[in-house]
C-alpha atoms as a PDB file:
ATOM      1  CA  UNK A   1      21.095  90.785 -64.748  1.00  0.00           C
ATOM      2  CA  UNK A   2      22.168  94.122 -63.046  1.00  0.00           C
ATOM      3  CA  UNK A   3      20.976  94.261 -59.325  1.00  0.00           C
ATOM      4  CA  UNK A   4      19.006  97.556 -58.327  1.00  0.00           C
ATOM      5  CA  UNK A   5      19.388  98.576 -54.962  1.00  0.00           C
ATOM      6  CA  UNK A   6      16.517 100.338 -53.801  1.00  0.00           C
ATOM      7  CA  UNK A   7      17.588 104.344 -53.021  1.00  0.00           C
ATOM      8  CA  UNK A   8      17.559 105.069 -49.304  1.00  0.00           C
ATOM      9  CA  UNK A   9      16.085 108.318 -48.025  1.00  0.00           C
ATOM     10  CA  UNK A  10      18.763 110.864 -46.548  1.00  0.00           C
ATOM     11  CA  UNK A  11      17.573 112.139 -43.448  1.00  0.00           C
ATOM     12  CA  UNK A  12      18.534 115.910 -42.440  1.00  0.00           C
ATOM     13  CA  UNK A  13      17.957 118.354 -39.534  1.00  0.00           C
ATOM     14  CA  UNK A  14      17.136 121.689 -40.904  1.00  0.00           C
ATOM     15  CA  UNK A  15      16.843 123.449 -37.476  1.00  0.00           C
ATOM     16  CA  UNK A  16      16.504 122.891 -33.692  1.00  0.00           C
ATOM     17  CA  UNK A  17      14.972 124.896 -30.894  1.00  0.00           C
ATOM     18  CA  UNK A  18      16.148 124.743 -27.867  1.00  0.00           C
ATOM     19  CA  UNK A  19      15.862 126.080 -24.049  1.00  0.00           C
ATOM     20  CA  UNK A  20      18.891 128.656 -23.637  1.00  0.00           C
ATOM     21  CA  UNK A  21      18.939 127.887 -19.657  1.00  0.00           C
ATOM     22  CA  UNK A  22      20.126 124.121 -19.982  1.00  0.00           C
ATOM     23  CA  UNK A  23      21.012 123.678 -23.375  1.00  0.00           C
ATOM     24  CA  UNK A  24      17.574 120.834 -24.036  1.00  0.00           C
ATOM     25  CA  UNK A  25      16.201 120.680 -27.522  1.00  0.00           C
ATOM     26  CA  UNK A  26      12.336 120.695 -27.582  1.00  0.00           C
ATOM     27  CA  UNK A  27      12.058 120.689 -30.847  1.00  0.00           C
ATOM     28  CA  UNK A  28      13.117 119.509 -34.080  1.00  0.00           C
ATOM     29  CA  UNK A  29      12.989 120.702 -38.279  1.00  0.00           C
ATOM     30  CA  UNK A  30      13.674 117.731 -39.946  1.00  0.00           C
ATOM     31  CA  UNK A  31      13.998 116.997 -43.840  1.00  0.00           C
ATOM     32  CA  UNK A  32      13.594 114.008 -46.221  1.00  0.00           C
ATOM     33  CA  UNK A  33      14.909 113.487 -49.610  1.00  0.00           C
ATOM     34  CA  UNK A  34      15.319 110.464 -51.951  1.00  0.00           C
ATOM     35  CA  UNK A  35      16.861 110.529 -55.067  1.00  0.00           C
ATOM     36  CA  UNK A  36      16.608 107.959 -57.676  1.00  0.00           C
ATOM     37  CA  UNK A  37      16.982 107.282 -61.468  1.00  0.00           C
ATOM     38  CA  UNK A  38      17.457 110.962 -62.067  1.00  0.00           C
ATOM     39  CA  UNK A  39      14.427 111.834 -59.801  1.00  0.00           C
ATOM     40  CA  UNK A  40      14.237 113.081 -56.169  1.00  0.00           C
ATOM     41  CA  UNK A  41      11.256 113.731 -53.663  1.00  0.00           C
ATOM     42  CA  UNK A  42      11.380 115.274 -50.140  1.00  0.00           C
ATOM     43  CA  UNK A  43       9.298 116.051 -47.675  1.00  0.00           C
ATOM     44  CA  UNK A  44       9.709 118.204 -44.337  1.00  0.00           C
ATOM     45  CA  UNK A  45       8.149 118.887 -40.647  1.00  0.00           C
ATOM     46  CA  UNK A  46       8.839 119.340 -37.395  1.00  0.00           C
ATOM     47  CA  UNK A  47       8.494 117.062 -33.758  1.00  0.00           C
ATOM     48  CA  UNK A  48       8.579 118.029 -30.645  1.00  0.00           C
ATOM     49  CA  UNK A  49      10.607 116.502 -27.405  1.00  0.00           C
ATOM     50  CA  UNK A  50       9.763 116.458 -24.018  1.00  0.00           C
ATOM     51  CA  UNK A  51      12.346 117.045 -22.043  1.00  0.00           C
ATOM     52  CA  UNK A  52      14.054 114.161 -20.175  1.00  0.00           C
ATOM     53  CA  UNK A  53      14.150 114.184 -16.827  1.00  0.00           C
ATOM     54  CA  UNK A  54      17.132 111.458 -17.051  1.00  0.00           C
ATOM     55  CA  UNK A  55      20.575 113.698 -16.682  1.00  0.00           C
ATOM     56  CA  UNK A  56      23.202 110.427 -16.819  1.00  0.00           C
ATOM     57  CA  UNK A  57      21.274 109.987 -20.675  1.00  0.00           C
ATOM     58  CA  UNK A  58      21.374 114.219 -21.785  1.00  0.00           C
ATOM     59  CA  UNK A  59      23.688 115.354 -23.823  1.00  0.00           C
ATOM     60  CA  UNK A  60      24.637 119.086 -24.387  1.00  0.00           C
ATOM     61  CA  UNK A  61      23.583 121.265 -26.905  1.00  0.00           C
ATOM     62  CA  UNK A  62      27.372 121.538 -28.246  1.00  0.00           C
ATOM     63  CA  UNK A  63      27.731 117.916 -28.431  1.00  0.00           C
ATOM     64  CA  UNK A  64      24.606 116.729 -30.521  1.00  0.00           C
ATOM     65  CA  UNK A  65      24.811 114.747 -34.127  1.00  0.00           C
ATOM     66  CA  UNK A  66      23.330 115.041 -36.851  1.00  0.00           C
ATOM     67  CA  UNK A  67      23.085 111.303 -36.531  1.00  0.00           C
ATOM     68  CA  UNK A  68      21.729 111.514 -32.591  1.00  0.00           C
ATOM     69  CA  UNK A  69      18.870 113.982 -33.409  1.00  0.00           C
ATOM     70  CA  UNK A  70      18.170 111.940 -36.866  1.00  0.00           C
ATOM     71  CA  UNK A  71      17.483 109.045 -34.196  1.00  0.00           C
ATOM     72  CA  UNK A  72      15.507 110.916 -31.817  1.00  0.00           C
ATOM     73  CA  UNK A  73      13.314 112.226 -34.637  1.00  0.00           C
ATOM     74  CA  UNK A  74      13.060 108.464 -35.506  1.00  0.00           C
ATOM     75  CA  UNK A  75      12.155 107.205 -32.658  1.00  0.00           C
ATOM     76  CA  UNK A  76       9.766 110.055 -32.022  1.00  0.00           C
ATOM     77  CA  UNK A  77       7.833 109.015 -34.954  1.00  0.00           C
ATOM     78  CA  UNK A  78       8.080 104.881 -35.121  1.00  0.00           C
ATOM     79  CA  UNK A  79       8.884 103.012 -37.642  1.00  0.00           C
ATOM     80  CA  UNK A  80       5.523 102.709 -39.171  1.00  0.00           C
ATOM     81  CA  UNK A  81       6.056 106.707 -39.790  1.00  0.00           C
ATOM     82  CA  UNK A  82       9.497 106.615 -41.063  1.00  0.00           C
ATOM     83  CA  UNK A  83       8.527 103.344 -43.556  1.00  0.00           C
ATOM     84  CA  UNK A  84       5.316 104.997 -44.513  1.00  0.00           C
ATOM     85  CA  UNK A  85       7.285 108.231 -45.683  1.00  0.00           C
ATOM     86  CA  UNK A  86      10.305 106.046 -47.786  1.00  0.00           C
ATOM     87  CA  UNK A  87       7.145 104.645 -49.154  1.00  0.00           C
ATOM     88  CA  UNK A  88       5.439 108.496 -50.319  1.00  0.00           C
ATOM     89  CA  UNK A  89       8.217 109.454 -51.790  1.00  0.00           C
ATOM     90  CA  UNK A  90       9.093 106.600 -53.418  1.00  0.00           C
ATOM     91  CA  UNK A  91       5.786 107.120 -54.889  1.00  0.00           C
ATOM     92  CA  UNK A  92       6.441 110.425 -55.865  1.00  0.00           C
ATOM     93  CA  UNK A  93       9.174 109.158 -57.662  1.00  0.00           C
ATOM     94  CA  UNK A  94       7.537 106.715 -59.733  1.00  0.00           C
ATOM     95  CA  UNK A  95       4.843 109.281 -60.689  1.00  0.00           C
ATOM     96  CA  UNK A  96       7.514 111.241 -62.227  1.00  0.00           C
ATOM     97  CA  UNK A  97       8.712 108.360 -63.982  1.00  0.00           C
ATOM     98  CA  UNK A  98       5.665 107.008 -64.993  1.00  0.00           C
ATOM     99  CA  UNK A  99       3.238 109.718 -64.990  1.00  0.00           C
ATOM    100  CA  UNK A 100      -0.686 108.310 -64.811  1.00  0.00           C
ATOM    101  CA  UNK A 101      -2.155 112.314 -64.444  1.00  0.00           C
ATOM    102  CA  UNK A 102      -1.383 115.388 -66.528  1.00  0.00           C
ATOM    103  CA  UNK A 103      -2.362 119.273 -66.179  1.00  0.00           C
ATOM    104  CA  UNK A 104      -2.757 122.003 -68.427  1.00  0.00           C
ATOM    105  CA  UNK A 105      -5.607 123.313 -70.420  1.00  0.00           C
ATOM    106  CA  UNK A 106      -5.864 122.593 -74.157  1.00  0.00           C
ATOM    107  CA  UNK A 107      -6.305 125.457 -75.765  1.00  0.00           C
ATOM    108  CA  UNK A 108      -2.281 126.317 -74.426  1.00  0.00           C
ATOM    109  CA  UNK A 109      -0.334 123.834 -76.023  1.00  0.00           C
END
C-alpha cells in the first residue's frame, strides 16, 4: 500500500499596495495554486488591511516576508476561508481527473 499525501496549496503574494509616507501595506494580491497528479488549480484576489495603530508590532515595508504577508492574508480571511478554498480547488482537480460535464457542439467533432 503506497501512502498518498494529500497536495498542499502554495500560497503567493502577487502584489502589495502600500502608503509611501510610513511604509504600511493596505492591501494585498494574493495567489493560490495546487498541483496534483499531473493537475493544478489556482485561484486569486485581493484583501485589504487596516492599518495598525500598534508601532512595537509594525514592521517596515523593506523587511516583510513572503511568509509574514501569507499570514496576514490568512488571518484576514479565517480558516473557514482558507479550508474552503484547499477544498475548491481540490475540486477542480478532481473534475479534471474525473470529468462528470463536457462542452462542445456535435456537429464539430
Amino acid at each position: 500500500m503506497t501512502d498518498v499525501t494529500p497536495a498542499t496549496p502554495e500560497w503567493n503574494i502577487a502584489q502589495l499596495e502600500r502608503h509611501l509616507s510610513d511604509g504600511a501595506v493596505f492591501t494585498a494580491h494574493w495567489t493560490v495554486n495546487l498541483q496534483d497528479q499531473g493537475e493544478s488549480a489556482g485561484c486569486y484576489g485581493s484583501i485589504g488591511f487596516t492599518v495598525a495603530e500598534d508601532p512595537e508590532n509594525f514592521i517596515p515595508y523593506e523587511d516583510l516576508t513572503k511568509e509574514t504577508v501569507v499570514g496576514w492574508v490568512q488571518d484576514a480571511m479565517g480558516e473557514e476561508q482558507v479550508a474552503g478554498i484547499a477544498t475548491a480547488l481540490a475540486a477542480q482537480i478532481e473534475q479534471k481527473l474525473h470529468p462528470t460535464n463536457a462542452q462542445g457542439i456535435p456537429w464539430n467533432n
